[in-house]
C-alpha atoms as a PDB file:
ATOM      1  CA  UNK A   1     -16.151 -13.254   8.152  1.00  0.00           C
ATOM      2  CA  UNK A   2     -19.100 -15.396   7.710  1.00  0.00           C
ATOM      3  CA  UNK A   3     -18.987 -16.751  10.937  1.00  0.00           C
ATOM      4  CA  UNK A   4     -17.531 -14.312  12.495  1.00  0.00           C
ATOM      5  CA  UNK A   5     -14.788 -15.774  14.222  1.00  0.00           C
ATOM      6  CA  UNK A   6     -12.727 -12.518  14.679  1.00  0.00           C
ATOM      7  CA  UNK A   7     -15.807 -10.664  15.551  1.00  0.00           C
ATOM      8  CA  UNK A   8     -18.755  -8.720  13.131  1.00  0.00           C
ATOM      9  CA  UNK A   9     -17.127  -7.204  10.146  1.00  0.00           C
ATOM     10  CA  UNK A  10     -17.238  -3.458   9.180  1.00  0.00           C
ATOM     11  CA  UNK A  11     -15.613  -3.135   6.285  1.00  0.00           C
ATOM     12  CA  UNK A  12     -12.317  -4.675   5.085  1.00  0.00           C
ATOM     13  CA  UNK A  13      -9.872  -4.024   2.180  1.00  0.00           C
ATOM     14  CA  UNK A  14      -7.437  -6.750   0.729  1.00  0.00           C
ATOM     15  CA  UNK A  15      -4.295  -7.171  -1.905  1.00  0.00           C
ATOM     16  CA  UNK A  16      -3.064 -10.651  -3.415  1.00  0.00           C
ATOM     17  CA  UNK A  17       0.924 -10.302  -3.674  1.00  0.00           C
ATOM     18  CA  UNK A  18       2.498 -12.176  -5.989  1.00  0.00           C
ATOM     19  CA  UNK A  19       6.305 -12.817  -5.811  1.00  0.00           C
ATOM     20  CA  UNK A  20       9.227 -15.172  -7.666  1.00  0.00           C
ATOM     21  CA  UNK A  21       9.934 -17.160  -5.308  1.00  0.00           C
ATOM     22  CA  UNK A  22       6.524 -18.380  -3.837  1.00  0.00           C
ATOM     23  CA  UNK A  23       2.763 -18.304  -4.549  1.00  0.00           C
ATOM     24  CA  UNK A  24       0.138 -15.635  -4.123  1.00  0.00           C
ATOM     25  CA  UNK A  25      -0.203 -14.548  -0.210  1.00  0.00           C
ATOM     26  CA  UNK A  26      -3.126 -11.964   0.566  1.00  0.00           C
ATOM     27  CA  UNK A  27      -3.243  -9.056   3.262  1.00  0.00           C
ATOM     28  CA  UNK A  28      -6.365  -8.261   4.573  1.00  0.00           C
ATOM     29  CA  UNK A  29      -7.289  -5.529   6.600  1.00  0.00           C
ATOM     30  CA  UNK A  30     -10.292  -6.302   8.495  1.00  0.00           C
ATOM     31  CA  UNK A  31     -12.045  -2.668  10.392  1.00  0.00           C
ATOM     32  CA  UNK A  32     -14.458  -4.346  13.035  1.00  0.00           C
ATOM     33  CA  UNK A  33     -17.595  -2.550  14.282  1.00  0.00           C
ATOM     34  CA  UNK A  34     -17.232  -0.609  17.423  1.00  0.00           C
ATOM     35  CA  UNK A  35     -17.819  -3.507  19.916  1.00  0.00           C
ATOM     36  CA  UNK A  36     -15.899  -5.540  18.207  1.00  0.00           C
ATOM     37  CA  UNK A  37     -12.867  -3.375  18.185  1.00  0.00           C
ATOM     38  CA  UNK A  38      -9.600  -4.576  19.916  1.00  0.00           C
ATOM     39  CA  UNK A  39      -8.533  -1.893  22.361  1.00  0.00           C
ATOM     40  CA  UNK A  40      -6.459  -3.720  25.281  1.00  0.00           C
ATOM     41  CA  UNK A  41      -4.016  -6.156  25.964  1.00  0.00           C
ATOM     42  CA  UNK A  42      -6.425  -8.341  27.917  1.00  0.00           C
ATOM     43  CA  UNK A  43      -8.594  -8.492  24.323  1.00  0.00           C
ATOM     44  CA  UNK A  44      -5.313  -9.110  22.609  1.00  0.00           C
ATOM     45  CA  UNK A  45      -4.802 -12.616  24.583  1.00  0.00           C
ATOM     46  CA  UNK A  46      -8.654 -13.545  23.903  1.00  0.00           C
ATOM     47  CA  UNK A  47      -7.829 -13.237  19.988  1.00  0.00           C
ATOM     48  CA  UNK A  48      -4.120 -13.938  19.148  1.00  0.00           C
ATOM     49  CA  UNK A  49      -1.148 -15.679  20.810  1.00  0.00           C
ATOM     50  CA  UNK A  50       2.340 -15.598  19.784  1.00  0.00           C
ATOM     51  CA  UNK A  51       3.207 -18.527  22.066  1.00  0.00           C
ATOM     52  CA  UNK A  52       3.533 -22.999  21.264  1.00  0.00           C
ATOM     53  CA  UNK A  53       0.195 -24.189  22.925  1.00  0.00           C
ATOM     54  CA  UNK A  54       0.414 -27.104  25.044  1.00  0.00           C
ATOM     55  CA  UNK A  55       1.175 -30.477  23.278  1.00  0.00           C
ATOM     56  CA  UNK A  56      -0.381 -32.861  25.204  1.00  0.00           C
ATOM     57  CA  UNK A  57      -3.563 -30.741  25.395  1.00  0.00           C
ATOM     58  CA  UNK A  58      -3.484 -29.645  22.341  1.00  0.00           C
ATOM     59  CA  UNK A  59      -1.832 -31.676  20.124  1.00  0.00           C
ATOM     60  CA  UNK A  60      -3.274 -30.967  16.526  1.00  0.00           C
ATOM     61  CA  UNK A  61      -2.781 -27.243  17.325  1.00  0.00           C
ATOM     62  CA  UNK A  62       0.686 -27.707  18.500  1.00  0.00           C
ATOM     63  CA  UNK A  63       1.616 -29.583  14.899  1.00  0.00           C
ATOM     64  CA  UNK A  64       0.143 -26.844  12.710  1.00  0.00           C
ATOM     65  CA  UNK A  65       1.816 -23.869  14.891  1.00  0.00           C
ATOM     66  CA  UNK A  66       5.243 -26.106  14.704  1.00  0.00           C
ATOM     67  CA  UNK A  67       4.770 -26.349  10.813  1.00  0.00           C
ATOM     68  CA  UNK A  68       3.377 -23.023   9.730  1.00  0.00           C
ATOM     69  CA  UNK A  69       4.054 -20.062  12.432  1.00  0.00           C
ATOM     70  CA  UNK A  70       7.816 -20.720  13.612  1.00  0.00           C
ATOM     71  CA  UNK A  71       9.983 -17.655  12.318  1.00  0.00           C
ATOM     72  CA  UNK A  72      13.305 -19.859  12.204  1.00  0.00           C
ATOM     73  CA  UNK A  73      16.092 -20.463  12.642  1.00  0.00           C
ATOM     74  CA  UNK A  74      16.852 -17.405  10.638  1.00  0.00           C
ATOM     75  CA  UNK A  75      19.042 -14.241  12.001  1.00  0.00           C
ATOM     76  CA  UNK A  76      22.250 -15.541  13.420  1.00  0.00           C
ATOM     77  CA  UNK A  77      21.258 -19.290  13.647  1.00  0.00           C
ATOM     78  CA  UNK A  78      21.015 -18.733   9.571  1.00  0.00           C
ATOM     79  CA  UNK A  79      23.110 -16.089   8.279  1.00  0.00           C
ATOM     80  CA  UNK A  80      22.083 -16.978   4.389  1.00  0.00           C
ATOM     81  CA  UNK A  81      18.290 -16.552   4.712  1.00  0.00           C
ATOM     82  CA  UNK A  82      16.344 -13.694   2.971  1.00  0.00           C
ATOM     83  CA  UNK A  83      15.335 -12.192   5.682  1.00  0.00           C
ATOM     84  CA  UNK A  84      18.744 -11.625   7.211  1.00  0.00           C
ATOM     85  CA  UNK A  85      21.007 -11.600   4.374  1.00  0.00           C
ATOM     86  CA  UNK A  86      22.623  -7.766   4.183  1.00  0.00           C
ATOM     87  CA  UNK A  87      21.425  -6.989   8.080  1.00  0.00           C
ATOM     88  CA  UNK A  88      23.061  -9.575  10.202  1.00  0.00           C
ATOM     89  CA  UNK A  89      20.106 -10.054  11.822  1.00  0.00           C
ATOM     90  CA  UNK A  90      16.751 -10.997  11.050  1.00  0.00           C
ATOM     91  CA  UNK A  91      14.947  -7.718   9.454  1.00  0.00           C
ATOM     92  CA  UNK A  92      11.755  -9.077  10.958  1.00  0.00           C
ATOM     93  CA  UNK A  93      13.219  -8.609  14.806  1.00  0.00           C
ATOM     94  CA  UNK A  94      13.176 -12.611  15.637  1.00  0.00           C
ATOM     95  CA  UNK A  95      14.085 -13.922  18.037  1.00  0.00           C
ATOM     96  CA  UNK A  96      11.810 -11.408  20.202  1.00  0.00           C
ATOM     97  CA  UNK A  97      12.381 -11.349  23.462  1.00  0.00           C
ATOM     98  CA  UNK A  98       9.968 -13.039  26.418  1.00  0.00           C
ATOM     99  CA  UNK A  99       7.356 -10.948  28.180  1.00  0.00           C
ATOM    100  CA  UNK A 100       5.167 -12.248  30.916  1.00  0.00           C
ATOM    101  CA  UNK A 101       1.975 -10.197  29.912  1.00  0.00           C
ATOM    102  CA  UNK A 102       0.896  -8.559  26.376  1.00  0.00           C
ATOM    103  CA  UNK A 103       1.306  -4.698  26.657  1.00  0.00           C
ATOM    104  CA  UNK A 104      -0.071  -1.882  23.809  1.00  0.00           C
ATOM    105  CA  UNK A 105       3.170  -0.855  21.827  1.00  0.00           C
ATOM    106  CA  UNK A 106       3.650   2.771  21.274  1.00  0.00           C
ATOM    107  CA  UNK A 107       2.541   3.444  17.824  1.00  0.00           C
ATOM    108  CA  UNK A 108       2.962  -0.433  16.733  1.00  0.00           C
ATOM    109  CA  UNK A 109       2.252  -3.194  16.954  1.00  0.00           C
ATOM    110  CA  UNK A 110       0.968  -5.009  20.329  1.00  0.00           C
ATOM    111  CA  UNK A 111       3.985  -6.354  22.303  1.00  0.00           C
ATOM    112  CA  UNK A 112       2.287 -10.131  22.665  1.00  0.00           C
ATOM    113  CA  UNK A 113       3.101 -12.056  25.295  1.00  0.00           C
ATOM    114  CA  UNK A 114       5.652 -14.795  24.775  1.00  0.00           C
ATOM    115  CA  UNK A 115       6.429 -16.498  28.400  1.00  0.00           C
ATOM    116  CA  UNK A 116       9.523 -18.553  28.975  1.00  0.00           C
ATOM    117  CA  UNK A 117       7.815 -21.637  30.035  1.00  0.00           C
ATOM    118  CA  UNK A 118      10.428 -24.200  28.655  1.00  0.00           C
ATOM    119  CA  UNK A 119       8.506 -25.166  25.564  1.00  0.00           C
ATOM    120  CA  UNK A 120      10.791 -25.765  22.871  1.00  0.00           C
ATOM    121  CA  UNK A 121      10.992 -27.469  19.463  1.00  0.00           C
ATOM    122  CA  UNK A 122      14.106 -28.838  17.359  1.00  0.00           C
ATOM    123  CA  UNK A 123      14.227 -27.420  14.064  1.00  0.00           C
ATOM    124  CA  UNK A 124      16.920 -27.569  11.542  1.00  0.00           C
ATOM    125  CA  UNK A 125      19.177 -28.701  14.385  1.00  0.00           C
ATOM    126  CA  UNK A 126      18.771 -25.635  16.801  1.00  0.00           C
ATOM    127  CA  UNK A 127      15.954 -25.353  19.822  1.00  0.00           C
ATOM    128  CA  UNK A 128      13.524 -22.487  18.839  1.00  0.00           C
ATOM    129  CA  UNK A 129      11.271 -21.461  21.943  1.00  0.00           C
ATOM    130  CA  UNK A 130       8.358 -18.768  21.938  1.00  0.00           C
ATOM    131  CA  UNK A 131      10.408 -16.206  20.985  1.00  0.00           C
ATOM    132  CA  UNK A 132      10.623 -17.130  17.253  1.00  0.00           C
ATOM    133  CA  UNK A 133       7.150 -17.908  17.405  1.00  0.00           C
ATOM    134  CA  UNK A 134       4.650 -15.866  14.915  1.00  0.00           C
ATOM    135  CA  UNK A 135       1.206 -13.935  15.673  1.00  0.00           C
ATOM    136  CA  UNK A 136      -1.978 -16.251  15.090  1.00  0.00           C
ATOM    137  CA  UNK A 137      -5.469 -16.927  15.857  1.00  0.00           C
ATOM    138  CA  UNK A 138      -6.208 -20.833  16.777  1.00  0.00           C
ATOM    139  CA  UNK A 139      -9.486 -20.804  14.900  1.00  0.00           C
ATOM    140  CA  UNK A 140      -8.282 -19.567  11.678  1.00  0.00           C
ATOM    141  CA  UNK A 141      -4.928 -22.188  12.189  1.00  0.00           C
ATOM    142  CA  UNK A 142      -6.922 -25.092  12.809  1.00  0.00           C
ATOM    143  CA  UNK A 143      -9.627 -24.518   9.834  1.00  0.00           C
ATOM    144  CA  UNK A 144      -7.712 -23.592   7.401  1.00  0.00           C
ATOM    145  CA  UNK A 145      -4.090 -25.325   8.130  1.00  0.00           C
ATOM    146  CA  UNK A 146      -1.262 -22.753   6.377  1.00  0.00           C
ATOM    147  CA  UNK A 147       0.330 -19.630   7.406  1.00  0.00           C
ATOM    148  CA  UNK A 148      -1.665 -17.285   8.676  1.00  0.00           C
ATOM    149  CA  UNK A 149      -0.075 -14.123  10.325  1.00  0.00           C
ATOM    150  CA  UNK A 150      -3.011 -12.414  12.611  1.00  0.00           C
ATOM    151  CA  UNK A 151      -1.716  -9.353  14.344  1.00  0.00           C
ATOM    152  CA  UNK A 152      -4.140  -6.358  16.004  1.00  0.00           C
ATOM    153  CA  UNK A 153      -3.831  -3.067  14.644  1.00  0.00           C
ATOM    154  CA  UNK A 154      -4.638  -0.403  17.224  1.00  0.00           C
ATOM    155  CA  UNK A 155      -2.551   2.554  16.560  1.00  0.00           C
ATOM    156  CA  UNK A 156      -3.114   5.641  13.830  1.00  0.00           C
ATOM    157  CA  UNK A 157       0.110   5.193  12.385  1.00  0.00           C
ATOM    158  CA  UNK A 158      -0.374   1.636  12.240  1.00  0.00           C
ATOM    159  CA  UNK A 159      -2.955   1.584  10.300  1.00  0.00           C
ATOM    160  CA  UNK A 160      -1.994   4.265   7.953  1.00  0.00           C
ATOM    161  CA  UNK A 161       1.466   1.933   7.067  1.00  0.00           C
ATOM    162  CA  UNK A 162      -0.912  -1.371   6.423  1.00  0.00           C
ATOM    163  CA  UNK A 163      -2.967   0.978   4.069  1.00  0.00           C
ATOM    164  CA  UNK A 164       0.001   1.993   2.197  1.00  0.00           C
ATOM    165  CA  UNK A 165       1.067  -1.560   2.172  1.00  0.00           C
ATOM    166  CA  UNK A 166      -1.435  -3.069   0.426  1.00  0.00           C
ATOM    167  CA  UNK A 167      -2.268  -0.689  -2.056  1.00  0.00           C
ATOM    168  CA  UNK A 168       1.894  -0.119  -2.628  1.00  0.00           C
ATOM    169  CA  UNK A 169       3.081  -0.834  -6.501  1.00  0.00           C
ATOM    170  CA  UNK A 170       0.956  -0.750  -9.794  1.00  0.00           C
ATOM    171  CA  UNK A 171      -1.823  -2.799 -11.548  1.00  0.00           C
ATOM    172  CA  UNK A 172      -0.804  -5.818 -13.138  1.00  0.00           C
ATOM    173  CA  UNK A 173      -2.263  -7.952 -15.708  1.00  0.00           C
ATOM    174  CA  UNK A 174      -1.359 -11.156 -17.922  1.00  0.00           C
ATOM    175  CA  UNK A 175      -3.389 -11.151 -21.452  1.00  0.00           C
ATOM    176  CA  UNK A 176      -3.362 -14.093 -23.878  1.00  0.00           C
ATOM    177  CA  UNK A 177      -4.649 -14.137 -27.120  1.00  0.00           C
ATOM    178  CA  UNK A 178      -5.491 -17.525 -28.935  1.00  0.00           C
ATOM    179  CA  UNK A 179      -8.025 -19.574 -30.576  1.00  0.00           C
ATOM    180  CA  UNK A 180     -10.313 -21.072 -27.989  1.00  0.00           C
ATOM    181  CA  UNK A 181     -10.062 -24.704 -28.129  1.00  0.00           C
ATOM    182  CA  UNK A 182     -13.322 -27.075 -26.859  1.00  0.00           C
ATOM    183  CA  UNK A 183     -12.316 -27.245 -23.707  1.00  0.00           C
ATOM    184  CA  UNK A 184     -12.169 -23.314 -22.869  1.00  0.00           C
ATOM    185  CA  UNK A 185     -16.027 -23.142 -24.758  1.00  0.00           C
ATOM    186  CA  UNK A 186     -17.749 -25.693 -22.106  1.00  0.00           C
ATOM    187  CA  UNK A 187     -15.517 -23.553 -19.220  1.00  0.00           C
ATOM    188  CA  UNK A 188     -12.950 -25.994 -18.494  1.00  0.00           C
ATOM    189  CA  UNK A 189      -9.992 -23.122 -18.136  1.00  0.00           C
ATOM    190  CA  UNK A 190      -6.603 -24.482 -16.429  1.00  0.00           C
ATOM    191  CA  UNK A 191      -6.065 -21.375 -14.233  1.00  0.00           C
ATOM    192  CA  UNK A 192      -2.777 -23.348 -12.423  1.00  0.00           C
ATOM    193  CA  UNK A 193      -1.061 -24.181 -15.784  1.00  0.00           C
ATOM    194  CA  UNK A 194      -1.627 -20.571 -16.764  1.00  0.00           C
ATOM    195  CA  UNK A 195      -0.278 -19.092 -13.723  1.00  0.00           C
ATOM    196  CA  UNK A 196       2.786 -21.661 -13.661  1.00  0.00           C
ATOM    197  CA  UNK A 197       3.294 -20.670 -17.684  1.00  0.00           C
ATOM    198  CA  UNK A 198       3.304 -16.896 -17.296  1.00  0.00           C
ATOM    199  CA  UNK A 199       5.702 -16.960 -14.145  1.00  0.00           C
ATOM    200  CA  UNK A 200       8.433 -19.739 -14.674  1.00  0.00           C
ATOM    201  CA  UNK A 201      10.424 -19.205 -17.696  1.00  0.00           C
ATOM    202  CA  UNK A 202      13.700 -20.503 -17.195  1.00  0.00           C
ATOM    203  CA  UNK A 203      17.024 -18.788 -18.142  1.00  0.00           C
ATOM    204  CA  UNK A 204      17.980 -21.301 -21.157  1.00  0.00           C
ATOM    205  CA  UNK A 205      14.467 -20.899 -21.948  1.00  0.00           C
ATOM    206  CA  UNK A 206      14.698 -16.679 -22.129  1.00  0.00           C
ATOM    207  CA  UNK A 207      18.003 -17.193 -24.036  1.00  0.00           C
ATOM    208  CA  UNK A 208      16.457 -19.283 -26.549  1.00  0.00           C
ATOM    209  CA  UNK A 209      13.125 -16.793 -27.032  1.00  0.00           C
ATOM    210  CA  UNK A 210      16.133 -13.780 -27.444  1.00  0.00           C
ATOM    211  CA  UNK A 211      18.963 -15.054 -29.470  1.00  0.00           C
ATOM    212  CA  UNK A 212      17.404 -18.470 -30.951  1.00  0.00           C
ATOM    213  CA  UNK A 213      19.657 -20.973 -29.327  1.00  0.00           C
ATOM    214  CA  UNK A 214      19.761 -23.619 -26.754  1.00  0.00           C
ATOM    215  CA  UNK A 215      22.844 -23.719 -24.216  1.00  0.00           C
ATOM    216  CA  UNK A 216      22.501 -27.486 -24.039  1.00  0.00           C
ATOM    217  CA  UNK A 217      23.819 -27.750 -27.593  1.00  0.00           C
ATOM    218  CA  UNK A 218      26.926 -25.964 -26.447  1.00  0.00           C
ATOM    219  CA  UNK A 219      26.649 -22.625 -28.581  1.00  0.00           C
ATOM    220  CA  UNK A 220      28.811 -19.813 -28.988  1.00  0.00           C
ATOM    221  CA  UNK A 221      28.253 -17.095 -26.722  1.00  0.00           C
ATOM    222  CA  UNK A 222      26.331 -14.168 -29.001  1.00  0.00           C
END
């Protein structure tokens, strides 16, 4: 927002998740000013692509889109992944299908385009193509190198789902109470070891806290 790479910042709202089975992810919601705003498909293109850029020409690009925006294999080419298991297919809608131009969807999403140009990657021993290929700005790809899912949000309804998204569930806090050792009085707080200590407690280790044994030491169950 400093630099304004997406354009001059209105106002913007934002939520870090935090789940099990990864670290924290935010959602942003970014409201542009006026001549900012994203209104057409041919704006769409200028911003975000949902297509593998062009290896030879760009060939940093093309590693961190390959690493970090590829939606696969999941659905039928991987029947045990999250994001399929219970639906049979992927609950995200990937593979989507090719389109030669971007077009506005009705009351979504933009449908980006995705050409069939041949481009193709191995991963996990299947070909994945455009289709399975995930909304992103270059810019923010190349600076910041991780997942980052950009998509435009042009529609009423749209935007009244990503408001309810981020702002879905209840507060959360973690509180400790101890004797501050030297280290915590000069500032020297270990934010990663207390993340890492509130969120992975092992089963042996929850057994032990609740019934006061260890099931290395082969106890009887309680």
């Amino acid at each position: 927002m400093e630099k304004d790479i997406l354009g001059k910042v209105k106002a913007y709202v934002y939520v870090v998740e935090f789940q099990k089975r990864g670290l924290p992810h935010a959602h942003f919601l970014l409201i542009m000013e006026r001549k900012y705003k994203l209104t057409c498909p041919k704006q769409y293109d200028m911003i975000i692509s949902a297509e593998l850029p062009n290896k030879k020409k760009y060939p940093e690009l093309y590693k961190m889109v390959t690493k970090h925006m590829m939606h696969g294999p999941y659905g039928t080419l991987n029947l045990y992944y999250p994001c399929t298991v219970g639906h049979g297919s992927c609950k995200n809608r990937y593979p989507r299908p090719f389109y030669e131009a971007t077009s506005q969807g009705k009351d979504s999403y933009p449908i980006y385009r995705r050409r069939n140009d041949g481009r193709t990657l191995k991963v996990q021993g299947h070909y994945l193509d455009n289709q399975w290929v995930m909304p992103y700005e270059p810019c923010l790809l190349r600076t910041f190198n991780c997942h980052i899912n950009v998509e435009a949000c042009g529609s009423i309804k749209l935007v009244k789902y990503l408001f309810k998204y981020i702002y879905k569930g209840y507060d959360r806090a973690s509180v400790v109470m101890r004797e501050t050792d030297k280290a915590e009085k000069k500032g020297n707080i270990d934010e990663i070891k207390q993340y890492r200590d509130a969120r992975w407690v092992t089963p042996p280790e929850a057994l032990w806290r609740i019934y006061g044994f260890d099931l290395s030491k082969n106890h009887p169950p309680v």
